[in-house]
N, C-alpha and C. Protein backbone atom coordinates (compact mmCIF):
# COMPACT_ATOMS: atom_id res chain seq x y z
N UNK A 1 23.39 18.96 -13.97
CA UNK A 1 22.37 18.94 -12.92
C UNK A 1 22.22 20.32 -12.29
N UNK A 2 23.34 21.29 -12.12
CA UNK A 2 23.28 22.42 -11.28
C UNK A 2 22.21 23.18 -12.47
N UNK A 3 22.69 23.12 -13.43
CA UNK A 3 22.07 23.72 -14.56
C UNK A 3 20.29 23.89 -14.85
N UNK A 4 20.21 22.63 -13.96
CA UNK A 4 18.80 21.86 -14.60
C UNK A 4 18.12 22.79 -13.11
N UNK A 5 18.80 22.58 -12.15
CA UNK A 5 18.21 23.39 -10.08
C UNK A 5 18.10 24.50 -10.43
N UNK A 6 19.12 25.29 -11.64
CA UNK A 6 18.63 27.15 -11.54
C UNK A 6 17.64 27.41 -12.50
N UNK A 7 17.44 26.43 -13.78
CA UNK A 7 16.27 26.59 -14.72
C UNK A 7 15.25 26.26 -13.93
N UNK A 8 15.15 25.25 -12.69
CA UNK A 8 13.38 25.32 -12.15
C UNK A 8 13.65 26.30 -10.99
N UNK A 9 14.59 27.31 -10.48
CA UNK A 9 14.43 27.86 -9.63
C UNK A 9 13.85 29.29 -10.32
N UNK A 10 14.68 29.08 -11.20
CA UNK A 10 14.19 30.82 -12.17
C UNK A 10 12.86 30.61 -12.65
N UNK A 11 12.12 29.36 -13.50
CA UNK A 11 10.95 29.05 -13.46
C UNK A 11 9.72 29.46 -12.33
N UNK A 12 10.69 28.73 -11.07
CA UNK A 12 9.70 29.01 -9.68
C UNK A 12 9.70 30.41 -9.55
N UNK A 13 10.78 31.32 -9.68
CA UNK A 13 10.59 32.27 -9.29
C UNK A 13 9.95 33.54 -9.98
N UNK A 14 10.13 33.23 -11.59
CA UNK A 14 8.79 33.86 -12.46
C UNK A 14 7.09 33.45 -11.96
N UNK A 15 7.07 32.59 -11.68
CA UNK A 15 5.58 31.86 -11.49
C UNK A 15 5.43 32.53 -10.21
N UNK A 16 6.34 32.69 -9.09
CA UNK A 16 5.81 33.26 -8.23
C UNK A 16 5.29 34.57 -8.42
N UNK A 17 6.24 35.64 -9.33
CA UNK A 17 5.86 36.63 -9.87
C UNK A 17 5.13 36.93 -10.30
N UNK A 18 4.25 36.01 -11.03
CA UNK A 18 3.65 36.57 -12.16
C UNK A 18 1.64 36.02 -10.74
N UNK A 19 2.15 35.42 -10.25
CA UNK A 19 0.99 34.82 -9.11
C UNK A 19 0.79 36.46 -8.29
N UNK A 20 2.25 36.95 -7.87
CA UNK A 20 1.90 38.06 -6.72
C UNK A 20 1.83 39.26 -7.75
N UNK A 21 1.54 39.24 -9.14
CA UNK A 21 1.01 40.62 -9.86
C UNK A 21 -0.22 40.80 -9.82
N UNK A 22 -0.96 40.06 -8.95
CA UNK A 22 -2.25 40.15 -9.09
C UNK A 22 -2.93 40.90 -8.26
N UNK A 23 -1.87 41.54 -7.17
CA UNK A 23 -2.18 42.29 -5.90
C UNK A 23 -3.31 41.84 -4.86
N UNK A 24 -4.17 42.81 -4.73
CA UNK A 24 -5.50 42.75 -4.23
C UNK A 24 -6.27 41.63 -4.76
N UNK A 25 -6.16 41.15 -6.12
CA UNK A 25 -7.32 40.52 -6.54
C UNK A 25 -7.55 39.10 -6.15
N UNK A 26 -6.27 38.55 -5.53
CA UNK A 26 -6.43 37.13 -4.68
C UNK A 26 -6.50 37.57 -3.50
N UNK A 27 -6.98 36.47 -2.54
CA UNK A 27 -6.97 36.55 -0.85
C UNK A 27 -5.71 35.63 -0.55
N UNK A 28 -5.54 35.43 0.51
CA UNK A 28 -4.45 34.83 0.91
C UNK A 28 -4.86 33.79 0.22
N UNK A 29 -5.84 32.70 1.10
CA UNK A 29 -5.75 31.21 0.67
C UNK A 29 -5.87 30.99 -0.70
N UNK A 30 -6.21 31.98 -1.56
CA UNK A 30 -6.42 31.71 -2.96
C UNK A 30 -5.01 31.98 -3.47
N UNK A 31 -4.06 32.89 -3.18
CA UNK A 31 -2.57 32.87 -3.59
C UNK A 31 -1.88 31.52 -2.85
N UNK A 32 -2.15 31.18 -1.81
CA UNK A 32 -1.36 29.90 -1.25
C UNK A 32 -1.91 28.60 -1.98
N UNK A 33 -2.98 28.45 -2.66
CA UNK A 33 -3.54 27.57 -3.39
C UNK A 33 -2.81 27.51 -4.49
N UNK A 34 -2.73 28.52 -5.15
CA UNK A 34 -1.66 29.02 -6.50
C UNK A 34 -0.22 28.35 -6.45
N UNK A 35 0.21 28.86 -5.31
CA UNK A 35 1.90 28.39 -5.05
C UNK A 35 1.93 26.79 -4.51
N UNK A 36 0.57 26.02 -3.99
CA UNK A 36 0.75 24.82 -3.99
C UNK A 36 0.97 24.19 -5.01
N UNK A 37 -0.27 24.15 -6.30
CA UNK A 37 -0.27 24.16 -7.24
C UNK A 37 1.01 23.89 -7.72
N UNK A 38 1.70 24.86 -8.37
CA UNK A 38 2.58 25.01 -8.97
C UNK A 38 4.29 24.31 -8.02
N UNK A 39 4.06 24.42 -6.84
CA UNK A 39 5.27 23.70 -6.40
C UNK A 39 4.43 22.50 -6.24
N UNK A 40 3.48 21.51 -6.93
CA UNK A 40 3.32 20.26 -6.99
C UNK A 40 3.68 19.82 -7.95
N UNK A 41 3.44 21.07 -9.47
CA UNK A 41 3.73 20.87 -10.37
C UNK A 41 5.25 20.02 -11.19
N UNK A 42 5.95 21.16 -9.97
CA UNK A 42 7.28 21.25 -10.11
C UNK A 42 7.98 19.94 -9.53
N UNK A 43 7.14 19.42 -8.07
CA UNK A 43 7.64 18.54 -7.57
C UNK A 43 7.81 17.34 -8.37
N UNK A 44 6.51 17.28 -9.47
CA UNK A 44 6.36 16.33 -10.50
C UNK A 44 7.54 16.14 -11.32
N UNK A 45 7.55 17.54 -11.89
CA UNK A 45 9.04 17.09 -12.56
C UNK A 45 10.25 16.82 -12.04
N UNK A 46 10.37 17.23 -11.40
CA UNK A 46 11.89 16.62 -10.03
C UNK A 46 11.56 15.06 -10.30
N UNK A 47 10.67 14.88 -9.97
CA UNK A 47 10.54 13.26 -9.47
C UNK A 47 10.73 12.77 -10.87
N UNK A 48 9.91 13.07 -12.09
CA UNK A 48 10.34 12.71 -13.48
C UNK A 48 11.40 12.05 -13.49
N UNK A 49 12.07 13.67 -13.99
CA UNK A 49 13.83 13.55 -14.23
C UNK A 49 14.75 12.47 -13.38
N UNK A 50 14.34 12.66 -12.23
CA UNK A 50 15.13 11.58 -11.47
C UNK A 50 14.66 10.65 -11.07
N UNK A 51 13.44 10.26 -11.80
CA UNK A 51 13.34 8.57 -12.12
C UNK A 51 14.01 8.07 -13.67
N UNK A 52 14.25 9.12 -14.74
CA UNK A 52 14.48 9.06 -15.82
C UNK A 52 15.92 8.68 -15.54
N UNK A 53 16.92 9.82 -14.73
CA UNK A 53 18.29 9.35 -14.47
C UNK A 53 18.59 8.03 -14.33
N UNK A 54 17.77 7.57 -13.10
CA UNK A 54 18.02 6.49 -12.22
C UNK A 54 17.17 5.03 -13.28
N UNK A 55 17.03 5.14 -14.04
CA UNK A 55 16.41 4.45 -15.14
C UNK A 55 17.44 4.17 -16.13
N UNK A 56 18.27 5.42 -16.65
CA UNK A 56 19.02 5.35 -17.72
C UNK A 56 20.57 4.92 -17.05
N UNK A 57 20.83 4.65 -15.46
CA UNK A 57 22.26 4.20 -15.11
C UNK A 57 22.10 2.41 -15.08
């Protein structure tokens, strides 16, 4: 499980990267739209996996 928290943290934290290389060319609300996005994404799979756990006990 610890294993599985640093693969979506390193995930999150490329995606954030690769969102703030864009400098100038987003405005705020259009970068905060981005990072919703993608931490909904993420929230999805959290919830997945640990309906999958709690399925397979």
């Amino acid at each position: 499980m610890r294993m599985f928290v640093m693969s979506l943290a390193g995930l999150l934290a490329s995606f954030s990267a690769m969102a703030s290389d864009h400098g100038d060319e987003l405005s705020y609300t259009e970068r905060m739209a981005l990072y919703a996005d993608w931490s909904t994404f993420f929230l999805l799979i959290v919830a997945l996996v640990a309906l999958i756990r709690f399925w397979n006990k």
